[in-house]
PDB file of N, CA and C in Angstrom:
ATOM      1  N   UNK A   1     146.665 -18.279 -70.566  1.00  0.00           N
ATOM      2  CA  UNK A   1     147.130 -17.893 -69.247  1.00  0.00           C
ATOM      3  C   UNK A   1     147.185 -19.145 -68.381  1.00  0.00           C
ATOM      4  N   UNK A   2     148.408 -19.143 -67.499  1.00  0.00           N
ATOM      5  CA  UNK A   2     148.564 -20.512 -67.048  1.00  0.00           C
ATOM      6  C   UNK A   2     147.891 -19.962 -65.373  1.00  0.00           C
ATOM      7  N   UNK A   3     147.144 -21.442 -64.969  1.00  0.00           N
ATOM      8  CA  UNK A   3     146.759 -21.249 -63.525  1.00  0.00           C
ATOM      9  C   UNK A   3     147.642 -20.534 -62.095  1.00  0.00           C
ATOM     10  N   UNK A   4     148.719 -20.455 -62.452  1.00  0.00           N
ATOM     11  CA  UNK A   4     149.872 -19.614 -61.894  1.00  0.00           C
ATOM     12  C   UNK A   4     149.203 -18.111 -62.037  1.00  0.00           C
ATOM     13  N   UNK A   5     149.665 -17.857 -62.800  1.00  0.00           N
ATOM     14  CA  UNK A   5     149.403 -16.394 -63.779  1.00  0.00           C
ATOM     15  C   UNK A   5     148.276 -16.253 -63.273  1.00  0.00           C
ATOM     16  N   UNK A   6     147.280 -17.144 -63.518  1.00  0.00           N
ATOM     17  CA  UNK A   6     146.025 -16.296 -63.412  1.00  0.00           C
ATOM     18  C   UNK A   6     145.608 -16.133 -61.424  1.00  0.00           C
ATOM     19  N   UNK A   7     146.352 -16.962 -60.962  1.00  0.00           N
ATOM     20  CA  UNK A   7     146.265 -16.615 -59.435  1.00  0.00           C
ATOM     21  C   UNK A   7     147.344 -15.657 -59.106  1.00  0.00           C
ATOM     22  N   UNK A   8     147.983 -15.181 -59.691  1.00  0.00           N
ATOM     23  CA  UNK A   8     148.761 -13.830 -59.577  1.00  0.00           C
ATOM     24  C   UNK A   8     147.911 -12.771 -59.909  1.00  0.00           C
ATOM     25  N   UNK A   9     147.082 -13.067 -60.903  1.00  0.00           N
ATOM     26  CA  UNK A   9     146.420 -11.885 -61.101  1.00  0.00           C
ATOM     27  C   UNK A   9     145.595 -11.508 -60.479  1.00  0.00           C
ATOM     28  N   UNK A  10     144.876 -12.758 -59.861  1.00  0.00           N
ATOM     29  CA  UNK A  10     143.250 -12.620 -58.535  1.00  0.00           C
ATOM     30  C   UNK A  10     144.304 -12.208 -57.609  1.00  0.00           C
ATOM     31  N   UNK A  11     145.057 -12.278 -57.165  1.00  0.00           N
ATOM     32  CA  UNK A  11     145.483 -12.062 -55.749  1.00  0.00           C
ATOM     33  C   UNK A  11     146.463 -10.649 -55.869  1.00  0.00           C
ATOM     34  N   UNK A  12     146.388 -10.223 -57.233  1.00  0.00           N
ATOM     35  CA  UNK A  12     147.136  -8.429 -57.136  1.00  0.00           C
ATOM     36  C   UNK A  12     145.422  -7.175 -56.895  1.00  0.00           C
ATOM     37  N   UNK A  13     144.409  -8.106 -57.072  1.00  0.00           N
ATOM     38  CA  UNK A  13     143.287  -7.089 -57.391  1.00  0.00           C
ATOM     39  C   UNK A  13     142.531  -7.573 -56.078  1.00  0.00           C
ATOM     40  N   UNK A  14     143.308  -7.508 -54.859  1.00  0.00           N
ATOM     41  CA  UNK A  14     142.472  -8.194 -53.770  1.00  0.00           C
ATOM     42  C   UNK A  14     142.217  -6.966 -52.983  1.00  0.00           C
ATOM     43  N   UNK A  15     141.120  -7.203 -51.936  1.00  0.00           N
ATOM     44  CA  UNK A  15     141.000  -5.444 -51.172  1.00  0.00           C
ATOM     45  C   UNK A  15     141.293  -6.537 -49.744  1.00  0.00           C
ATOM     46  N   UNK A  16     141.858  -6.014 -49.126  1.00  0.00           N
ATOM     47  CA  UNK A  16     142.318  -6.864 -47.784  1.00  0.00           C
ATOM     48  C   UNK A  16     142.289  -5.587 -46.653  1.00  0.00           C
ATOM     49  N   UNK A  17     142.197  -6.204 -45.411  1.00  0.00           N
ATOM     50  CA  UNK A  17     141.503  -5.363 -44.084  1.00  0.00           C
ATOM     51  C   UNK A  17     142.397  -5.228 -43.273  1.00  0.00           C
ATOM     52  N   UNK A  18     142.701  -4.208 -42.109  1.00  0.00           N
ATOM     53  CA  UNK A  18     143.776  -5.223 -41.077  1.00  0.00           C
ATOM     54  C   UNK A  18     142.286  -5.333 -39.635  1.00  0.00           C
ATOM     55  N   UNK A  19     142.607  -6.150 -39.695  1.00  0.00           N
ATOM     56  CA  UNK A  19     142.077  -6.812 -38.749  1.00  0.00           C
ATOM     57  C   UNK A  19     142.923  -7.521 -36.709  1.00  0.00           C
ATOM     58  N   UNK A  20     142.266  -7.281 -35.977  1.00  0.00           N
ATOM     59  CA  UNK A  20     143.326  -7.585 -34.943  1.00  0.00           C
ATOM     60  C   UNK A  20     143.970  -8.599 -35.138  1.00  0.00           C
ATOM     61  N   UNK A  21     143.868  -9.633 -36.182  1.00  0.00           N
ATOM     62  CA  UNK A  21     144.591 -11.122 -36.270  1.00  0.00           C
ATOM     63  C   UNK A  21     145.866 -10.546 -37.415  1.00  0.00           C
ATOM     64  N   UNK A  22     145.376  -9.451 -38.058  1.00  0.00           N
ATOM     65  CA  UNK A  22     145.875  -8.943 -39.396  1.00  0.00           C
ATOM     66  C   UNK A  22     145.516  -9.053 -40.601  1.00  0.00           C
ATOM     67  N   UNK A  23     145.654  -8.678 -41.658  1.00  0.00           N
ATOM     68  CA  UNK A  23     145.139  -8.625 -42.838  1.00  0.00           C
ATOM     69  C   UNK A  23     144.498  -9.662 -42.809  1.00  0.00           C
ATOM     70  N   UNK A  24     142.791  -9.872 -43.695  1.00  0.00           N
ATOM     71  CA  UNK A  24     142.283 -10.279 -43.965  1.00  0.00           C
ATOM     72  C   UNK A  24     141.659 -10.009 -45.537  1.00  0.00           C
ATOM     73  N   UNK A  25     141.138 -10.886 -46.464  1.00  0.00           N
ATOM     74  CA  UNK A  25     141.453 -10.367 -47.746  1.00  0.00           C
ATOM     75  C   UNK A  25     139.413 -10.340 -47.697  1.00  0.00           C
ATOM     76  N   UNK A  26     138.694  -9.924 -48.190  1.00  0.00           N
ATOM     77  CA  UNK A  26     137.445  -9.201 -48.015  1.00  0.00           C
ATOM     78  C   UNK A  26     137.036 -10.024 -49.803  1.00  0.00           C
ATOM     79  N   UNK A  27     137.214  -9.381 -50.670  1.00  0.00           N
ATOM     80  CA  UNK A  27     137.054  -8.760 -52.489  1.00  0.00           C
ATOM     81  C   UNK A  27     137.758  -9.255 -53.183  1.00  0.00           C
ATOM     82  N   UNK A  28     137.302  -9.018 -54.223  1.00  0.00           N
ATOM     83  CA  UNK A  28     138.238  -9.021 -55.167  1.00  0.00           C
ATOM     84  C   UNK A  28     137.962  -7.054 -55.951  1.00  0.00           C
ATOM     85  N   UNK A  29     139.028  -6.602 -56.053  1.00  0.00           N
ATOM     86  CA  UNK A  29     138.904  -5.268 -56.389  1.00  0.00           C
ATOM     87  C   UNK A  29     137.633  -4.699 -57.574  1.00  0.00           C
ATOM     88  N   UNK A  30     137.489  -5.755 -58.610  1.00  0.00           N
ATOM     89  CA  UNK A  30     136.823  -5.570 -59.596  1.00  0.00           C
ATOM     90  C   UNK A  30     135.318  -5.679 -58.781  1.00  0.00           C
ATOM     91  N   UNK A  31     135.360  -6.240 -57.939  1.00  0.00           N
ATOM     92  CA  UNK A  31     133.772  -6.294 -57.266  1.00  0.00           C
ATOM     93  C   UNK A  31     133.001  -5.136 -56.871  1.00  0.00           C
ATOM     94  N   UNK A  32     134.103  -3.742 -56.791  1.00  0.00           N
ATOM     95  CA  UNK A  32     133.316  -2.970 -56.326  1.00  0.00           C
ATOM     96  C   UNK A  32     133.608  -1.442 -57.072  1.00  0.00           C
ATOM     97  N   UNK A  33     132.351  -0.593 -57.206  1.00  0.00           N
ATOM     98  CA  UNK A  33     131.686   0.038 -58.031  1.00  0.00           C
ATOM     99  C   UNK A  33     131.746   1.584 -57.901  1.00  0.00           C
ATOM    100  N   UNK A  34     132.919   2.719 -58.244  1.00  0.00           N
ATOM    101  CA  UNK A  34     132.873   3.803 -57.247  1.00  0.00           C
ATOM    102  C   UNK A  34     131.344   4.292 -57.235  1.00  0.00           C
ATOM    103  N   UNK A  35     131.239   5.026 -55.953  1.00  0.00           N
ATOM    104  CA  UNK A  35     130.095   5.571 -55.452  1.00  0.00           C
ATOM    105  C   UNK A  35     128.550   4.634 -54.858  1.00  0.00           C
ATOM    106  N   UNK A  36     129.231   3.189 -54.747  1.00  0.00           N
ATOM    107  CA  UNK A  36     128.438   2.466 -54.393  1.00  0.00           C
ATOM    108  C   UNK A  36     129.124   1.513 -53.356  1.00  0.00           C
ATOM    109  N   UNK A  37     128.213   0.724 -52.560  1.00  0.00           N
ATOM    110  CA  UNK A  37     128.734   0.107 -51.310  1.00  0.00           C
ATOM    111  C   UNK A  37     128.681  -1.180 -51.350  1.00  0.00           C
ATOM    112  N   UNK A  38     129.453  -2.000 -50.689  1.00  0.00           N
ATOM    113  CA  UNK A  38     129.474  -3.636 -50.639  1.00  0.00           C
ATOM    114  C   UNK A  38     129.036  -3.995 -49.548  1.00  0.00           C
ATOM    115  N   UNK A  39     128.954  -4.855 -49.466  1.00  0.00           N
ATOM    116  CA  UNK A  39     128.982  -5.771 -47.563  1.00  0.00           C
ATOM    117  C   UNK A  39     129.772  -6.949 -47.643  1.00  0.00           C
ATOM    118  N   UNK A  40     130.660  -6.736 -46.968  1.00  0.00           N
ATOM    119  CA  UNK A  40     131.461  -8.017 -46.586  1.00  0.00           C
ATOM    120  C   UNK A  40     131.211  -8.450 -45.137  1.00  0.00           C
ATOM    121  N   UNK A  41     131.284 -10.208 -44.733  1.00  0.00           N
ATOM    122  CA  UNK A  41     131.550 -10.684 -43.650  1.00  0.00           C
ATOM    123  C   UNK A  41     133.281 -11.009 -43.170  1.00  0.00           C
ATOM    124  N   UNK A  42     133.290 -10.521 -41.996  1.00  0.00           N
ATOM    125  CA  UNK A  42     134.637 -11.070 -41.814  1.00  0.00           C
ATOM    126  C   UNK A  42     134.341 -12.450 -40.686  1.00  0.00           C
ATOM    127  N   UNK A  43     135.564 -12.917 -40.994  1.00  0.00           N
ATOM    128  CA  UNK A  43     135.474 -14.331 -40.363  1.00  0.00           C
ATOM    129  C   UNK A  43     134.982 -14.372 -39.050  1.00  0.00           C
ATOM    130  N   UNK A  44     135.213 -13.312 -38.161  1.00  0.00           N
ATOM    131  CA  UNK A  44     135.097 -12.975 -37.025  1.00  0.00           C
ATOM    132  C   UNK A  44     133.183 -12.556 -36.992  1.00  0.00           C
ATOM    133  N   UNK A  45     132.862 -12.698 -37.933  1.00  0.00           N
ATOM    134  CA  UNK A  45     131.174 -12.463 -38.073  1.00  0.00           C
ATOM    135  C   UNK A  45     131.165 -10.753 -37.826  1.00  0.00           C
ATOM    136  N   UNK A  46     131.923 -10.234 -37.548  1.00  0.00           N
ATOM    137  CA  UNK A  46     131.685  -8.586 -38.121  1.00  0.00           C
ATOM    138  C   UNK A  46     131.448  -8.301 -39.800  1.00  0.00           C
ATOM    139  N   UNK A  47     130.251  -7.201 -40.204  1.00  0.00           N
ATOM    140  CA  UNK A  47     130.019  -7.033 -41.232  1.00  0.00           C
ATOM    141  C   UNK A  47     130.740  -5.518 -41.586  1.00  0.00           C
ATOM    142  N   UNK A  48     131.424  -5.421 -42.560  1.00  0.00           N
ATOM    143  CA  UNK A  48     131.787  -4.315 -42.540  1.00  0.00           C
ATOM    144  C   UNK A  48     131.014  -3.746 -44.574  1.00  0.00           C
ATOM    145  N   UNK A  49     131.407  -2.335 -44.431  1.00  0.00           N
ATOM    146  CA  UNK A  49     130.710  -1.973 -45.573  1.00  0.00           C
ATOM    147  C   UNK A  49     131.996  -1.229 -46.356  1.00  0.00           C
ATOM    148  N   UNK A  50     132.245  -1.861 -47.514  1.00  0.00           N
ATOM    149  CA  UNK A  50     133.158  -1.252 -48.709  1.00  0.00           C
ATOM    150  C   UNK A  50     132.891  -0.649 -49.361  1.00  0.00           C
ATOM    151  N   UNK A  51     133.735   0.692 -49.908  1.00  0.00           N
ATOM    152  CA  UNK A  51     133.469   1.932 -50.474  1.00  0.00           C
ATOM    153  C   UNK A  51     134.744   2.345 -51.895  1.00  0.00           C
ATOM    154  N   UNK A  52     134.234   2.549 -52.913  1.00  0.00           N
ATOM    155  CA  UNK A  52     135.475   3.055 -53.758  1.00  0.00           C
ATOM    156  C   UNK A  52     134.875   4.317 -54.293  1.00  0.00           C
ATOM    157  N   UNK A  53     135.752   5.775 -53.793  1.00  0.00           N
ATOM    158  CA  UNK A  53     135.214   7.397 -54.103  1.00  0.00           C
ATOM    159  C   UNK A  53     135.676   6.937 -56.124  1.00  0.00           C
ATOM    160  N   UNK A  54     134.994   7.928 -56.404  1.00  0.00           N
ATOM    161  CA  UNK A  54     135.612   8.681 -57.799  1.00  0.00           C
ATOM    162  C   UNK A  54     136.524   8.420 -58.159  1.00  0.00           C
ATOM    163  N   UNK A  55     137.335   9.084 -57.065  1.00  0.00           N
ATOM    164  CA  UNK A  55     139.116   9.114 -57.368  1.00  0.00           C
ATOM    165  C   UNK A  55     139.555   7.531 -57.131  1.00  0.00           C
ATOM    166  N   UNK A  56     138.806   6.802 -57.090  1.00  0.00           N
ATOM    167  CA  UNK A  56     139.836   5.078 -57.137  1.00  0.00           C
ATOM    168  C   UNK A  56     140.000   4.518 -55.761  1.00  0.00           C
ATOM    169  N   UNK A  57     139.900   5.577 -54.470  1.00  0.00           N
ATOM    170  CA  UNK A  57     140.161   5.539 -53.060  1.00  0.00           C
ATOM    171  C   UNK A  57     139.134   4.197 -52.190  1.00  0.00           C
ATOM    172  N   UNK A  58     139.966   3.183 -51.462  1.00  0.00           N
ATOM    173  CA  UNK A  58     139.093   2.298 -51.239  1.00  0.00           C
ATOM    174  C   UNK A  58     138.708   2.956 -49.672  1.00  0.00           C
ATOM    175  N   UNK A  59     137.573   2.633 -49.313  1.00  0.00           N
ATOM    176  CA  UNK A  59     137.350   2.527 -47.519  1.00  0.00           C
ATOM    177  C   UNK A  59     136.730   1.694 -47.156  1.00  0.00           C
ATOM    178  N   UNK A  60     137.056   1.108 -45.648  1.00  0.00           N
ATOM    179  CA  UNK A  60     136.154   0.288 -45.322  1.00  0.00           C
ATOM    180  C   UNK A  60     135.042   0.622 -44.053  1.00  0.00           C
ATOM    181  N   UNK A  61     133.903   0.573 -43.359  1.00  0.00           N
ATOM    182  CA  UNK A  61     134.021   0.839 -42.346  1.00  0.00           C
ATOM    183  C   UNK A  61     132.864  -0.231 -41.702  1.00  0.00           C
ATOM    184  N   UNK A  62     132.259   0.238 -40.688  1.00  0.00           N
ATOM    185  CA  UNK A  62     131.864  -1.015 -40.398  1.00  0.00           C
ATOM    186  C   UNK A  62     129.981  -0.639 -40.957  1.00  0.00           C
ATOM    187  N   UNK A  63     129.359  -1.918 -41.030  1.00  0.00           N
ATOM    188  CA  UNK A  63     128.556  -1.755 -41.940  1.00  0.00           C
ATOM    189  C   UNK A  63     126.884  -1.416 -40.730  1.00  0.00           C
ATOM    190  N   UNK A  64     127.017  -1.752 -39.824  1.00  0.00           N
ATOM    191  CA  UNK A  64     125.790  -1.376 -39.070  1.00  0.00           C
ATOM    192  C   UNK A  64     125.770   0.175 -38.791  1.00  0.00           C
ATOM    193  N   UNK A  65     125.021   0.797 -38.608  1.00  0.00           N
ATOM    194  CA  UNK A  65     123.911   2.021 -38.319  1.00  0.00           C
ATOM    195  C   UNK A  65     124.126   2.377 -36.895  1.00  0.00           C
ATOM    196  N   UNK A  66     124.567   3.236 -36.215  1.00  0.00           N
ATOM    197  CA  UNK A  66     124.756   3.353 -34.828  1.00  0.00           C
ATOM    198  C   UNK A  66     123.264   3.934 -34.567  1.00  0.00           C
ATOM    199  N   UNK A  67     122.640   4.519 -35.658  1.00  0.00           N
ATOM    200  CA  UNK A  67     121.193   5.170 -34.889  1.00  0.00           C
ATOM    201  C   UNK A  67     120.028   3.965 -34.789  1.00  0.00           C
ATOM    202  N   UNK A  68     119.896   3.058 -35.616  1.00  0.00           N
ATOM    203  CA  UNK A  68     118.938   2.000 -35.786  1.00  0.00           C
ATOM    204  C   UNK A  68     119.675   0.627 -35.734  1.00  0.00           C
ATOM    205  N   UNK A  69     120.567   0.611 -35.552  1.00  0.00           N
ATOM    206  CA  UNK A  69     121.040  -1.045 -35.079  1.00  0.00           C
ATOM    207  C   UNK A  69     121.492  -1.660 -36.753  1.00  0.00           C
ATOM    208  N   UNK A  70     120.554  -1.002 -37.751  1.00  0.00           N
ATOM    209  CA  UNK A  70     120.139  -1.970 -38.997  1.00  0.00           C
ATOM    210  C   UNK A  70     122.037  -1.721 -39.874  1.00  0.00           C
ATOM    211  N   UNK A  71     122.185  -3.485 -40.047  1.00  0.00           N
ATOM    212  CA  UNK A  71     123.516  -3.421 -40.713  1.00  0.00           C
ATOM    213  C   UNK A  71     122.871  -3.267 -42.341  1.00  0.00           C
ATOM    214  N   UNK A  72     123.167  -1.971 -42.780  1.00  0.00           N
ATOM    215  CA  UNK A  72     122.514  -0.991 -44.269  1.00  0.00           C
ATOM    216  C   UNK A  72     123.602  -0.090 -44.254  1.00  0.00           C
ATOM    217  N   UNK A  73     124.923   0.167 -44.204  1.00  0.00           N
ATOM    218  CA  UNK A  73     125.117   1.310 -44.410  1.00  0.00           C
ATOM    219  C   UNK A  73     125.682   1.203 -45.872  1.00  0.00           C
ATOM    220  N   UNK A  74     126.651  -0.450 -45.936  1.00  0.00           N
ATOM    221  CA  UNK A  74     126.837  -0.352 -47.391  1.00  0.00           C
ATOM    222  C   UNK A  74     125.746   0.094 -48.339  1.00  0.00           C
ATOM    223  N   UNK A  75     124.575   0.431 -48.536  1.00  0.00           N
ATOM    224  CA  UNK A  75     123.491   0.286 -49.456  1.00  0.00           C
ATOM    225  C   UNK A  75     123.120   1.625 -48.944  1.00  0.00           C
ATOM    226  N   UNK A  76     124.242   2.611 -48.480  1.00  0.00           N
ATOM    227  CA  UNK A  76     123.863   3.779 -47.907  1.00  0.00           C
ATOM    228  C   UNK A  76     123.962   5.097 -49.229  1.00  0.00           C
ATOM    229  N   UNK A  77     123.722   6.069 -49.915  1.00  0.00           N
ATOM    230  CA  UNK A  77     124.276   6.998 -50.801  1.00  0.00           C
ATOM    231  C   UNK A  77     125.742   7.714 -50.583  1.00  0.00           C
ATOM    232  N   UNK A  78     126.733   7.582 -51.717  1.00  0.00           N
ATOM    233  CA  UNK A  78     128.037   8.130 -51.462  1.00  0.00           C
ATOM    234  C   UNK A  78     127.820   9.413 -51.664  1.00  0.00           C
ATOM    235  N   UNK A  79     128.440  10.616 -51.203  1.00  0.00           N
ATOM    236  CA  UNK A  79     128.892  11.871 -51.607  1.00  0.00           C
ATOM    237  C   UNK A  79     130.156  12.682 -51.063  1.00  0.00           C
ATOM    238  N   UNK A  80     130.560  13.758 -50.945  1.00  0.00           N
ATOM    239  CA  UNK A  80     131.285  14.519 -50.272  1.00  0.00           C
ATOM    240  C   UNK A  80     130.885  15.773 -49.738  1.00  0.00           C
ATOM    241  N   UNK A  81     131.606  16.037 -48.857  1.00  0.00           N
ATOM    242  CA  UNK A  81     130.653  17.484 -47.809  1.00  0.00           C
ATOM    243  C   UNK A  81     132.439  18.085 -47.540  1.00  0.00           C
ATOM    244  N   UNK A  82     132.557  19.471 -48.246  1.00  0.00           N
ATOM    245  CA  UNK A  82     133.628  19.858 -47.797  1.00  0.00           C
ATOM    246  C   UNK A  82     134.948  18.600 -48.598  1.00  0.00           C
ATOM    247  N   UNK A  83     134.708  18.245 -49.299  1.00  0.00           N
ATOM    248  CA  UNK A  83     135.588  17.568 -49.645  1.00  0.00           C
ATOM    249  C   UNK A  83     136.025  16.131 -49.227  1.00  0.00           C
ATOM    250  N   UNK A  84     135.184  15.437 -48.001  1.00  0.00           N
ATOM    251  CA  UNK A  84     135.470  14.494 -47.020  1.00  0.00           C
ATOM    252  C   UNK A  84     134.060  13.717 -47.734  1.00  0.00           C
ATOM    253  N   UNK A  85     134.866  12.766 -47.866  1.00  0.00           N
ATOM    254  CA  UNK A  85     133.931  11.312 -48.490  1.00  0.00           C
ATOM    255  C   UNK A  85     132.739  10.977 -47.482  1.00  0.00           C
ATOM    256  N   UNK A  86     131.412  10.771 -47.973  1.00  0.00           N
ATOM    257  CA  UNK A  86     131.040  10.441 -46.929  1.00  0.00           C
ATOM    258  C   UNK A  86     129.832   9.211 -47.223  1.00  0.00           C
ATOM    259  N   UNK A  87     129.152   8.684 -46.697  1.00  0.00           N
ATOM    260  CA  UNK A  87     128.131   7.648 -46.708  1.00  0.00           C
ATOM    261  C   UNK A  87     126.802   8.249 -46.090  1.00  0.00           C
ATOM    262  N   UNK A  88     125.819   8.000 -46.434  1.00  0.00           N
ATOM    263  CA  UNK A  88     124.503   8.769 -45.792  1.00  0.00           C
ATOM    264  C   UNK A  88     123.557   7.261 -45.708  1.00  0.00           C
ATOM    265  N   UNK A  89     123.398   7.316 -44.397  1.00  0.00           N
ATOM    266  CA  UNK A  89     122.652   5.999 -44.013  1.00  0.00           C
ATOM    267  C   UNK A  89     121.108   5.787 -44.628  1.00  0.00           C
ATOM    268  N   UNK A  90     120.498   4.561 -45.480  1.00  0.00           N
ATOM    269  CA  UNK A  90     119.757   4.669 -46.015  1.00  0.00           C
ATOM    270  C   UNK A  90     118.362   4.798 -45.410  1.00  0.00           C
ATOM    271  N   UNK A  91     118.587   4.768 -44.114  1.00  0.00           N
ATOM    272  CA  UNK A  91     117.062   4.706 -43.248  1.00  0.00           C
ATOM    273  C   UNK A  91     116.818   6.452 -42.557  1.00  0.00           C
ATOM    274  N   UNK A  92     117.916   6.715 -41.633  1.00  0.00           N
ATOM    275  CA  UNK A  92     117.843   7.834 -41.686  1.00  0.00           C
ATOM    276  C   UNK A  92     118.449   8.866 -41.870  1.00  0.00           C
ATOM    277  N   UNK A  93     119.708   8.934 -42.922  1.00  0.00           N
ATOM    278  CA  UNK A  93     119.998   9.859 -43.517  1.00  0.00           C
ATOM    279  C   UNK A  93     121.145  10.577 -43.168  1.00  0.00           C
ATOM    280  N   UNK A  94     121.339   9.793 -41.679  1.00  0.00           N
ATOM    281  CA  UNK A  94     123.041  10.680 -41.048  1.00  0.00           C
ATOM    282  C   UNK A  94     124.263   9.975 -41.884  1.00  0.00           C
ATOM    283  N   UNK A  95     125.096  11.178 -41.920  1.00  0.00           N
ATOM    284  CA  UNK A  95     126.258  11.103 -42.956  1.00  0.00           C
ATOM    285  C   UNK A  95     127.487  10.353 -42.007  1.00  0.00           C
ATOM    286  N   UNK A  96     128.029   9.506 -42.483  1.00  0.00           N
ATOM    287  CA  UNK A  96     129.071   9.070 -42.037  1.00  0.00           C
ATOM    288  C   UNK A  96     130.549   9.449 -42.746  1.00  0.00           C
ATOM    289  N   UNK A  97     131.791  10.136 -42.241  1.00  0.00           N
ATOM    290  CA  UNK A  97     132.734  10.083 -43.072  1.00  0.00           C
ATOM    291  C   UNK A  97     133.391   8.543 -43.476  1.00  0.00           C
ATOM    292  N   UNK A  98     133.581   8.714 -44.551  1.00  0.00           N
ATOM    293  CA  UNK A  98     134.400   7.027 -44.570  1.00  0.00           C
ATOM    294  C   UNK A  98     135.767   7.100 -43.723  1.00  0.00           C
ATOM    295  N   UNK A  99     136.661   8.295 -43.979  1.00  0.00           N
ATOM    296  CA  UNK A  99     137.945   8.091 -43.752  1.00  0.00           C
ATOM    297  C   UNK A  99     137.975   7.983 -41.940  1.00  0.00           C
ATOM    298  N   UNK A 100     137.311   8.607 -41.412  1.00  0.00           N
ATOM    299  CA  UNK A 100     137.349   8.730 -40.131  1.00  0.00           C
ATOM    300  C   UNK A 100     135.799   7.793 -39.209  1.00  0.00           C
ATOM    301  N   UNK A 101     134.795   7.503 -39.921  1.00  0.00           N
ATOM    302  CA  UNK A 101     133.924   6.925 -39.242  1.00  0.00           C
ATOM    303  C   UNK A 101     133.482   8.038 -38.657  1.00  0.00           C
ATOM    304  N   UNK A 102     133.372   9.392 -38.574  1.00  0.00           N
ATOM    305  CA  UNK A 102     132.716  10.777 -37.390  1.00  0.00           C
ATOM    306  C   UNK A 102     131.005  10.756 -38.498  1.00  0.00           C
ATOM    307  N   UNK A 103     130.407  10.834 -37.579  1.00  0.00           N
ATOM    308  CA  UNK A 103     129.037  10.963 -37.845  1.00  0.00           C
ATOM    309  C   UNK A 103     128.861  12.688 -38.192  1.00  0.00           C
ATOM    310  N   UNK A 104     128.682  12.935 -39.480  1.00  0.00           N
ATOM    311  CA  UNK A 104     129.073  14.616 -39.491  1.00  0.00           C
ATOM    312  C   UNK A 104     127.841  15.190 -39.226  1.00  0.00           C
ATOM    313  N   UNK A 105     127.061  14.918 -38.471  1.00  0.00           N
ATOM    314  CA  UNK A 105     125.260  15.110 -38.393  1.00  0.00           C
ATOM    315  C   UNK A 105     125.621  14.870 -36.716  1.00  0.00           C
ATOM    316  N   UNK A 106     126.020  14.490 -35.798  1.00  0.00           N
ATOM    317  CA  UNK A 106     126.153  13.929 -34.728  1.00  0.00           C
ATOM    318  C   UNK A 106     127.922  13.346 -34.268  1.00  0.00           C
ATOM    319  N   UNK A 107     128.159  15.307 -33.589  1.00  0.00           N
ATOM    320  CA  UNK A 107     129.967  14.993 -32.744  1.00  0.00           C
ATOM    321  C   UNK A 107     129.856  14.068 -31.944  1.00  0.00           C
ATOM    322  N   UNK A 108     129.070  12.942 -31.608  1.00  0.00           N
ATOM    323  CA  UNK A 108     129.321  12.108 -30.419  1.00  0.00           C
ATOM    324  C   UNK A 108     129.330  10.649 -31.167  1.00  0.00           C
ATOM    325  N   UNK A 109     128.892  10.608 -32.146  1.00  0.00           N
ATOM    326  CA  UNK A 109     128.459   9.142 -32.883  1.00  0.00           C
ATOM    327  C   UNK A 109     129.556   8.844 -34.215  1.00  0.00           C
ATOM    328  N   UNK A 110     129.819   7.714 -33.852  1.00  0.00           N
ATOM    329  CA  UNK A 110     130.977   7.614 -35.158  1.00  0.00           C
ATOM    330  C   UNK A 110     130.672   5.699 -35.313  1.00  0.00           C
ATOM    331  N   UNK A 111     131.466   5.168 -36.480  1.00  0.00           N
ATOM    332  CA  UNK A 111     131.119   4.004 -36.436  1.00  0.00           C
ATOM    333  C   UNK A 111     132.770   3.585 -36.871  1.00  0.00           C
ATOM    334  N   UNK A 112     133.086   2.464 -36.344  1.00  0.00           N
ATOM    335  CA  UNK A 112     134.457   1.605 -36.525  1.00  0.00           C
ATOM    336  C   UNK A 112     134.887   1.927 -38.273  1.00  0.00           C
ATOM    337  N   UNK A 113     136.317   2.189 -38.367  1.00  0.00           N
ATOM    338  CA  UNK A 113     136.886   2.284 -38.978  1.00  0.00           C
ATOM    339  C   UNK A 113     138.374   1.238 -39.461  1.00  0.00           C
ATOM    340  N   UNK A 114     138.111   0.801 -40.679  1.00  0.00           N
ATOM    341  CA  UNK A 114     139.462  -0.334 -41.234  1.00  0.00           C
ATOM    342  C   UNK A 114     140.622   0.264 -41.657  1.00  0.00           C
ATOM    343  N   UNK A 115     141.620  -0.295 -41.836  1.00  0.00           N
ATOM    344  CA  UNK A 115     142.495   0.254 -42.702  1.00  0.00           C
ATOM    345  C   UNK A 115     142.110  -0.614 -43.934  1.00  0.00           C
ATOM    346  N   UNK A 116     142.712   0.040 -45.374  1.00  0.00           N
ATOM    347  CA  UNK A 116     142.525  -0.912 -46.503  1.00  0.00           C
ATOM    348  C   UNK A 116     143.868  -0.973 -47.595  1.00  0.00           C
ATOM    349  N   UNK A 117     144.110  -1.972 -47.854  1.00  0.00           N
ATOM    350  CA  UNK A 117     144.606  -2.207 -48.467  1.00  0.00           C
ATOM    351  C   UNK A 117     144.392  -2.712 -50.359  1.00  0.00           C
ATOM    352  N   UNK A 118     143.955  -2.045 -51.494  1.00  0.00           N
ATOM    353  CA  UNK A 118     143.975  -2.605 -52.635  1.00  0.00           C
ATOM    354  C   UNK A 118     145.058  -2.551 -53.441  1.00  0.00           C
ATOM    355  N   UNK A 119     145.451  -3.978 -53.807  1.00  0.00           N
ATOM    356  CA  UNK A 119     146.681  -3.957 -54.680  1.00  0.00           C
ATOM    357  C   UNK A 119     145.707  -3.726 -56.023  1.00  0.00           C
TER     358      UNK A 119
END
């Protein structure tokens, strides 16, 4: 495989963010594990937390805890409630949806939400 090729291939398996500057590339796709969480930094020093469901579906959202401050949510347990993906914070246990960031334990609390992109 020629160094061409093989940077075609890192850069089709990339998970990229939009970000207010615009896409930003986070991963590499193979890095992450369904039903388990990542932590990425973005350049901007926001930490956000990466998610791949069952079904292959990437999310991103942001990785701090609105109840305890503590940036843990990547390292939070995946499941679904009703069918809606969700994250359960590892300290105390409130569910976050991925797709929407709504705290399904708490209508007033939600946490920042990415768009994602994996080729």
């Amino acid at each position: 495989m020629t160094t061409q090729t093989m940077e075609t291939a890192r850069s089709t398996r990339a998970v990229r963010l939009a970000t207010g500057d615009g896409w930003v590339t986070v991963c590499d796709r193979s890095l992450l594990t369904p039903g388990r969480g990542v932590a990425a930094l973005l350049p901007d020093g926001r930490q956000v937390a990466l998610f791949v469901d069952r079904a292959g579906r990437t999310y991103a959202i942001d990785n701090r805890d609105p109840f305890t401050g503590a940036y843990v949510l990547s390292r939070g347990l995946v499941g679904s409630d009703g069918g809606r993906p969700f994250v359960a914070s590892p300290l105390l246990k409130q569910r976050f949806d991925l797709a929407t960031g709504a705290c399904l334990d708490d209508d007033e609390v939600h946490v920042p939400v990415f768009e994602v992109r994996a080729d």
